[in-house]
Protein backbone atom coordinates (compact mmCIF):
# COMPACT_ATOMS: atom_id res chain seq x y z
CA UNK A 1 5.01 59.24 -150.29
CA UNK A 2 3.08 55.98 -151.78
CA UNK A 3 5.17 53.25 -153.04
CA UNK A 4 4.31 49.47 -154.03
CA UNK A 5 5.31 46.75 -151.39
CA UNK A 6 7.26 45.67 -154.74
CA UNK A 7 9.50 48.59 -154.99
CA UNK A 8 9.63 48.82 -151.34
CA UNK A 9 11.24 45.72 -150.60
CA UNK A 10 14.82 46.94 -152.03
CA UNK A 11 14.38 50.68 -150.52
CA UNK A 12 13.29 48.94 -146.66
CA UNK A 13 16.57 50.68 -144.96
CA UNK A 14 15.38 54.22 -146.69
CA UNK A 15 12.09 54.02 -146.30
CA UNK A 16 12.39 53.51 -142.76
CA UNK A 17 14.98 56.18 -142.20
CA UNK A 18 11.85 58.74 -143.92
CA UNK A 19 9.95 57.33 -141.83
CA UNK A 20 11.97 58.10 -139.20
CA UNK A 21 11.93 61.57 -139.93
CA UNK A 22 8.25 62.11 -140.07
CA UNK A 23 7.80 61.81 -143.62
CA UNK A 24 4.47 59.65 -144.17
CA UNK A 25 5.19 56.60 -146.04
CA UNK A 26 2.30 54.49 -147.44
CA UNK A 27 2.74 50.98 -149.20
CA UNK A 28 0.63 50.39 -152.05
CA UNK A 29 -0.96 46.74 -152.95
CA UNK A 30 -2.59 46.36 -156.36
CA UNK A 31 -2.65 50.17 -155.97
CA UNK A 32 -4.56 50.57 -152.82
CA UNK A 33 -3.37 51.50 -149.70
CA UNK A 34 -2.16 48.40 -147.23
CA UNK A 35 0.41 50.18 -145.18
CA UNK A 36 1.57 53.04 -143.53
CA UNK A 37 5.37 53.61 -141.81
CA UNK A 38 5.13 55.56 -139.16
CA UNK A 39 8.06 56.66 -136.24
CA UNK A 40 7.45 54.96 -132.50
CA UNK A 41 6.93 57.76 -130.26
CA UNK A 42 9.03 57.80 -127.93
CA UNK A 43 7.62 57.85 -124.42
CA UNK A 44 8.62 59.31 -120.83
CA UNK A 45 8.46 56.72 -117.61
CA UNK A 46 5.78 59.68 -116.69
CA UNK A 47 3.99 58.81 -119.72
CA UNK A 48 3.44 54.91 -119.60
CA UNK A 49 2.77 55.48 -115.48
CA UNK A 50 -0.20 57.46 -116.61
CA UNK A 51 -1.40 55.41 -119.23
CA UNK A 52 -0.79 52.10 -117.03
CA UNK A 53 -2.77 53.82 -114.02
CA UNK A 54 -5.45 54.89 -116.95
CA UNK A 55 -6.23 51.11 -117.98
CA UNK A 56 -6.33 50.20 -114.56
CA UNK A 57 -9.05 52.62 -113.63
CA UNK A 58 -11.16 52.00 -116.66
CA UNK A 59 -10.99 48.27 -115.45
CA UNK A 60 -11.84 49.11 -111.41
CA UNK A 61 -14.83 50.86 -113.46
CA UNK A 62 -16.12 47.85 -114.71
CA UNK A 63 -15.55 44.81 -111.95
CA UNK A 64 -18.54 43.96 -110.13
CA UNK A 65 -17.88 41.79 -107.04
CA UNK A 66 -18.39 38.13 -107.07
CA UNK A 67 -19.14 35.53 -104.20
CA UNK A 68 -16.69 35.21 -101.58
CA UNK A 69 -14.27 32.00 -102.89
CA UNK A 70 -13.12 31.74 -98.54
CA UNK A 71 -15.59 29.15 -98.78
CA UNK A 72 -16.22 28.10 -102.20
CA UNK A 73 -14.88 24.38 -102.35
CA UNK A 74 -16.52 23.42 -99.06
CA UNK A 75 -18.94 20.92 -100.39
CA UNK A 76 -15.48 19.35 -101.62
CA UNK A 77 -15.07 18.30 -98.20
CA UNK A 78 -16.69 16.76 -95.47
CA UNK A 79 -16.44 17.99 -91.52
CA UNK A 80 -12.74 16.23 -91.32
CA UNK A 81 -11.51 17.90 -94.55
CA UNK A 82 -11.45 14.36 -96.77
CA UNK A 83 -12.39 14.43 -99.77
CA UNK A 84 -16.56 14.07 -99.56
């Protein structure tokens, strides 16, 4: 279904309840395309573990290790730990 923003602002509640049921609902703008409502999936704790352990992988992936920082800020310091 394609309707204007225009119509669609007095038909929000039914739009959304087509939506909803997994009819495709496009707004139009100057009769192109801007929008589409769409349902949230809804997903299992199984689910967002998985995709959560997923994005946490991918980043492992990419980390190179850096200098140690145990010792990072010594030139801060002098041998009695003032300020140098």
């Amino acid at each position: 279904m394609r309707i204007s923003v225009a119509e669609a602002e007095g038909q929000l509640a039914d739009l959304v309840q087509k939506a909803e049921a997994s009819h495709e609902v496009i707004l139009t703008q100057n009769g192109r395309a801007v929008a589409r409502l769409v349902p949230i999936a809804v997903q299992s704790a199984a689910d967002r573990e998985r995709i959560l352990m997923a994005a946490r992988d991918a980043g492992r992936a990419t980390v190179t290790p850096g200098p140690s920082a145990a010792r990072s800020q010594d030139f801060l310091y002098d041998e009695d730990g003032l300020p140098a």
